[in-house]
N, C-alpha and C. Protein backbone atom coordinates (compact mmCIF):
# COMPACT_ATOMS: atom_id res chain seq x y z
N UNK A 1 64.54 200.98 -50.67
CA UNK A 1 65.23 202.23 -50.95
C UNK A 1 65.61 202.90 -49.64
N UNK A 2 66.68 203.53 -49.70
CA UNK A 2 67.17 204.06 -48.17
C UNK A 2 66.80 205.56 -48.16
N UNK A 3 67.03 205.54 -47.09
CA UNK A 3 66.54 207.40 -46.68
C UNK A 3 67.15 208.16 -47.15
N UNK A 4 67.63 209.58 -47.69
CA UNK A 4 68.39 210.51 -48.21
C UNK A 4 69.63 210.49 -47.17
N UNK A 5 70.59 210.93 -47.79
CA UNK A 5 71.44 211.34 -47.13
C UNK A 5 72.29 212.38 -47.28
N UNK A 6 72.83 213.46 -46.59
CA UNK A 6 73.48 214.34 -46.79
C UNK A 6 74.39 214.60 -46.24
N UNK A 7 75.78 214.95 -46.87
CA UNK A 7 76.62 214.83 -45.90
C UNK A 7 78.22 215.56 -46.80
N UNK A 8 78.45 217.04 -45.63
CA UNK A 8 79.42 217.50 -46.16
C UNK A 8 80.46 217.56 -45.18
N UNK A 9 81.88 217.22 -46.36
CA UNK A 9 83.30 217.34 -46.14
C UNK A 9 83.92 218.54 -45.99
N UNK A 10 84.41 218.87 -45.34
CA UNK A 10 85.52 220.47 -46.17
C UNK A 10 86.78 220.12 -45.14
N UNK A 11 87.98 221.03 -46.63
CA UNK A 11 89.13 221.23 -46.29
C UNK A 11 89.47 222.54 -46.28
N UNK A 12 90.05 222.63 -45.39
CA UNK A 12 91.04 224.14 -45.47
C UNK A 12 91.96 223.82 -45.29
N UNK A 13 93.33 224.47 -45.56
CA UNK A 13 94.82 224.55 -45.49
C UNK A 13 95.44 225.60 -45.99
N UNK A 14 96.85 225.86 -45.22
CA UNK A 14 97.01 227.40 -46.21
C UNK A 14 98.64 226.64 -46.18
N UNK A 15 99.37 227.29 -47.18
CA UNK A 15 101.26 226.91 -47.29
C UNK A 15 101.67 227.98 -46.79
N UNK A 16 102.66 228.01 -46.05
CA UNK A 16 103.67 228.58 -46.11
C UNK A 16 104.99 229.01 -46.63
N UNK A 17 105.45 229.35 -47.61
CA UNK A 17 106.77 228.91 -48.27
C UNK A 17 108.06 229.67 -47.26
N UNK A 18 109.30 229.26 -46.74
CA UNK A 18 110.42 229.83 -46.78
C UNK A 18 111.80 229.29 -46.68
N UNK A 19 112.81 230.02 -47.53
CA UNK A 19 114.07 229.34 -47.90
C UNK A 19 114.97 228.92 -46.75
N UNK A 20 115.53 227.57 -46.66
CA UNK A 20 116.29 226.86 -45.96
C UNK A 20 117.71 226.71 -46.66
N UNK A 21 118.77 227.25 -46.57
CA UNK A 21 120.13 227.09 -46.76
C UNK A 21 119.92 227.43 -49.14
N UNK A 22 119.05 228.50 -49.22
CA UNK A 22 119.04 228.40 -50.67
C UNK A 22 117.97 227.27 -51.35
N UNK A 23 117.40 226.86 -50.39
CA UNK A 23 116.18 226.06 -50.99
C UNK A 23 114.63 226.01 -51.08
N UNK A 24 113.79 225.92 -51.69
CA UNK A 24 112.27 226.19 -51.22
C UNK A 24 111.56 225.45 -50.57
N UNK A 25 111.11 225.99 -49.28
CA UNK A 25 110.55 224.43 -48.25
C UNK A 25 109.33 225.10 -47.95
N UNK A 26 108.27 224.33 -47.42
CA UNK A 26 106.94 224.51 -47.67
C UNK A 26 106.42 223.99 -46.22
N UNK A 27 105.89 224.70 -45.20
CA UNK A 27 105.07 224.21 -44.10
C UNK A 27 103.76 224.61 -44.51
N UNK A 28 102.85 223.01 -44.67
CA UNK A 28 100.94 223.54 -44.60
C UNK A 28 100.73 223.18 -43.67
N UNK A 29 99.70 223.77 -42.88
CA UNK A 29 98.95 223.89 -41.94
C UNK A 29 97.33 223.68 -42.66
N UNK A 30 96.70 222.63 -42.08
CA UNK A 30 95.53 222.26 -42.10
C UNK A 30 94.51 222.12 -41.36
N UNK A 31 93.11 222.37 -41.48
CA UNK A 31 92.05 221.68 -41.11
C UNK A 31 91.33 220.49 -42.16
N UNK A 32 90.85 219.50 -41.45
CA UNK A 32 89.76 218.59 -42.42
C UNK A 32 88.53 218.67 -41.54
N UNK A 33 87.30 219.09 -41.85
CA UNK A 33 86.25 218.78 -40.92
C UNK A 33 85.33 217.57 -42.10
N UNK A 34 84.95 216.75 -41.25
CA UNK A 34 83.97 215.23 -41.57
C UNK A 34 82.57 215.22 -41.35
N UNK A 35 81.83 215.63 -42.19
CA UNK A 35 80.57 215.52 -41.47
C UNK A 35 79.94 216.73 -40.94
N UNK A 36 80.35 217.56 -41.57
CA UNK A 36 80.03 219.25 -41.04
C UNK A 36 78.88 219.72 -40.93
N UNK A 37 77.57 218.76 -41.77
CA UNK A 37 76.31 219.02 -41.67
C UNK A 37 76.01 218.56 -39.84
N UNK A 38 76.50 217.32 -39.78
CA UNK A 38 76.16 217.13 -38.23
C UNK A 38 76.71 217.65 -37.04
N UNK A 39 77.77 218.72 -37.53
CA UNK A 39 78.14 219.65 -36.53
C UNK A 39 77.28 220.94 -36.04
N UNK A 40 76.47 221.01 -37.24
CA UNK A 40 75.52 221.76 -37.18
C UNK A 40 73.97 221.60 -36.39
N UNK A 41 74.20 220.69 -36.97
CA UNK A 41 73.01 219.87 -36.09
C UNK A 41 72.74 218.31 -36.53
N UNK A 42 72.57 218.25 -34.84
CA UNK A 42 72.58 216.76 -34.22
C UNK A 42 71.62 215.56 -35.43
N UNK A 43 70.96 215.96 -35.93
CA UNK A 43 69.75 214.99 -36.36
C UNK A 43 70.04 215.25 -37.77
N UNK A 44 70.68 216.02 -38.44
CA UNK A 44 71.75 216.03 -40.00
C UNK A 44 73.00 215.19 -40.04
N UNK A 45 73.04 214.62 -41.29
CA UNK A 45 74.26 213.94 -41.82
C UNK A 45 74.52 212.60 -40.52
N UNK A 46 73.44 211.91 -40.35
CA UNK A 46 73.41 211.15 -39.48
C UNK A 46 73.00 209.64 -40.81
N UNK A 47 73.50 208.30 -40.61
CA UNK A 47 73.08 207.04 -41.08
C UNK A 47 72.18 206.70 -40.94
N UNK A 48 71.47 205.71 -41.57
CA UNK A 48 70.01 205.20 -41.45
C UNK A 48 70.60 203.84 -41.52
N UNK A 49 70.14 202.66 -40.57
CA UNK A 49 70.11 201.28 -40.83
C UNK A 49 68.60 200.83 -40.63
N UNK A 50 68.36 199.62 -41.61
CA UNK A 50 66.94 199.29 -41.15
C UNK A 50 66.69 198.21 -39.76
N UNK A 51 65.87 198.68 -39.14
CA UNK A 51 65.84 197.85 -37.81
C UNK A 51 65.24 196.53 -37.56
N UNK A 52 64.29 196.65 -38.83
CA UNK A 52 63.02 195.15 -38.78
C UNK A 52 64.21 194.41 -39.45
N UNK A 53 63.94 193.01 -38.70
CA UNK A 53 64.79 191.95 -39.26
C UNK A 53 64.61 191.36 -40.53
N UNK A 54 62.98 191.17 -41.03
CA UNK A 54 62.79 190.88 -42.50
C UNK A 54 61.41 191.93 -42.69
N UNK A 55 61.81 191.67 -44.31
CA UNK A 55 61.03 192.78 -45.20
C UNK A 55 59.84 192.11 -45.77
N UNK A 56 60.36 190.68 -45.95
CA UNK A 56 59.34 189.76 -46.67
C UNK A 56 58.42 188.52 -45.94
N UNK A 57 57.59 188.41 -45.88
CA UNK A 57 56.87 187.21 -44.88
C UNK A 57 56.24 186.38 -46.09
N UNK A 58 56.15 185.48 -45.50
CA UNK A 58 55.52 183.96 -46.34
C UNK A 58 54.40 183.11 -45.46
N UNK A 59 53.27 183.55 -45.90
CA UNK A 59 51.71 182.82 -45.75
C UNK A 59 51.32 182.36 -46.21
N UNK A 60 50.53 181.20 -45.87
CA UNK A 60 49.07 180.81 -46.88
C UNK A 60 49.42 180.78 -48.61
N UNK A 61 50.74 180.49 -48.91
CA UNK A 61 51.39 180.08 -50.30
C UNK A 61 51.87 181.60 -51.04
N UNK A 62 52.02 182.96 -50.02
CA UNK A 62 51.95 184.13 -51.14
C UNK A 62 52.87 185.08 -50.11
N UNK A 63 53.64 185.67 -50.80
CA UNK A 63 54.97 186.61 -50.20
C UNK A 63 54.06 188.03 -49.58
N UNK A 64 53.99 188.58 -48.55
CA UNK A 64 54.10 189.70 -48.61
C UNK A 64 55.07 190.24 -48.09
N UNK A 65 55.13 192.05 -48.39
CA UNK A 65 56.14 193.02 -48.29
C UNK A 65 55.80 193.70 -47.11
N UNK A 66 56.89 193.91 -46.14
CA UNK A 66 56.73 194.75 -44.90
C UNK A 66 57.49 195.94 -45.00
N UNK A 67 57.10 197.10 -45.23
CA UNK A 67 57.35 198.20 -45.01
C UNK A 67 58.82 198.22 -43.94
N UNK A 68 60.43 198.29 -44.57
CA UNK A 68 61.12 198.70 -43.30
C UNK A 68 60.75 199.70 -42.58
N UNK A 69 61.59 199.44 -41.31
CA UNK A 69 61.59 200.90 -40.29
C UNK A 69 62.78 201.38 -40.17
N UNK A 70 63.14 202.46 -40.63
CA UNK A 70 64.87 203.45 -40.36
C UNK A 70 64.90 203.49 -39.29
N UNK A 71 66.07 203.32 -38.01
CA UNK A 71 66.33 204.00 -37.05
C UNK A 71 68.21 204.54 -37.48
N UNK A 72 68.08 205.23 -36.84
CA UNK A 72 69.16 206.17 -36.64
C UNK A 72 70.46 205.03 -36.32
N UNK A 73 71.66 204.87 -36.68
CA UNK A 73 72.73 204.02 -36.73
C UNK A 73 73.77 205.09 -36.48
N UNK A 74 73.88 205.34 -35.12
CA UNK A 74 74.78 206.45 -34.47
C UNK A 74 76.70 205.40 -34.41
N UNK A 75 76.88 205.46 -35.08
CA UNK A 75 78.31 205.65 -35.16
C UNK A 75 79.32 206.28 -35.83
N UNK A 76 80.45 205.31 -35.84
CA UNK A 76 81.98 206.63 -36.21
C UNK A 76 81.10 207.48 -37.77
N UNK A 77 80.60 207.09 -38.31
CA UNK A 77 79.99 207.64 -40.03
C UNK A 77 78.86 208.72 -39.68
N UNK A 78 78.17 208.48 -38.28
CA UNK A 78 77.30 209.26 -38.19
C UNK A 78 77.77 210.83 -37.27
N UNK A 79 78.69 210.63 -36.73
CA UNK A 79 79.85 211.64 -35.90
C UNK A 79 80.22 212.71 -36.85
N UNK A 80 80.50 214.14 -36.48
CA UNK A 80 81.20 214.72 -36.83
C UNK A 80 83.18 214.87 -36.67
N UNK A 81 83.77 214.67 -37.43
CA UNK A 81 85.34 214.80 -37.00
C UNK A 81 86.09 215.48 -37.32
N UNK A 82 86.85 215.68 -36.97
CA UNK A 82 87.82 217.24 -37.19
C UNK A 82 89.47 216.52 -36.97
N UNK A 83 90.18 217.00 -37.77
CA UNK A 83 91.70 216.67 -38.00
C UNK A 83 92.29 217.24 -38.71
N UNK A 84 93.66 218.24 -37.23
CA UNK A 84 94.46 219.26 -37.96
C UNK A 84 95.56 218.54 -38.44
N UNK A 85 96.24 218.87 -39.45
CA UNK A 85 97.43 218.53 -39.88
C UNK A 85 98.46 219.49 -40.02
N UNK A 86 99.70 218.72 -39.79
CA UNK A 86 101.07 219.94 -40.71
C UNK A 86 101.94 218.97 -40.91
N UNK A 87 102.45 219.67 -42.59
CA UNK A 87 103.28 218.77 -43.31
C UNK A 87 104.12 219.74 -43.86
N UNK A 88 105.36 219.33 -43.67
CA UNK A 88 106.75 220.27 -43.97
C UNK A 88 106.99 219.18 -45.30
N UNK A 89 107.60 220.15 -46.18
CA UNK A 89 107.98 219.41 -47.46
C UNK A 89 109.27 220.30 -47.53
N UNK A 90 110.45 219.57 -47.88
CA UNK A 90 111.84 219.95 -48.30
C UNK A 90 112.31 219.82 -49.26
């Protein structure tokens, strides 16, 4: 079973509407933030991969179970990201 995870998205954007030659045209302006719990802090909304190579060992004719170990799997998923946008619609 893997470790909890938490992990929030948000959007903001606002429209603009105004008329071009008698027509309705629309500039939004956006934010997307990715991962906003780990903007908050470093050790939130971070990945877990397991680090031990196996879980299961084989002795003396009988399986046992090894407890994984989580370490922290710092990449692009574990990052916070931010991306403004603007989109004109005509």
């Amino acid at each position: 079973l893997a470790p909890w995870h938490n992990r929030l998205d948000m959007k903001v954007c606002q429209e603009i509407y105004f008329d071009v030659k008698g027509r309705r045209t629309t500039l939004e302006l956006g934010v997307d933030l990715v991962n906003a719990t780990n903007l908050l802090n470093s050790n939130w909304g971070t990945y877990k991969q397991i680090s031990s190579q196996t879980i299961l060992e084989y002795a003396n004719g009988k399986y046992s179970f090894k407890e994984p170990k989580w370490n922290v799997y710092n990449n692009l998923l574990s990052a916070w990201q931010l991306l403004l946008h603007v989109r004109y619609s005509f």
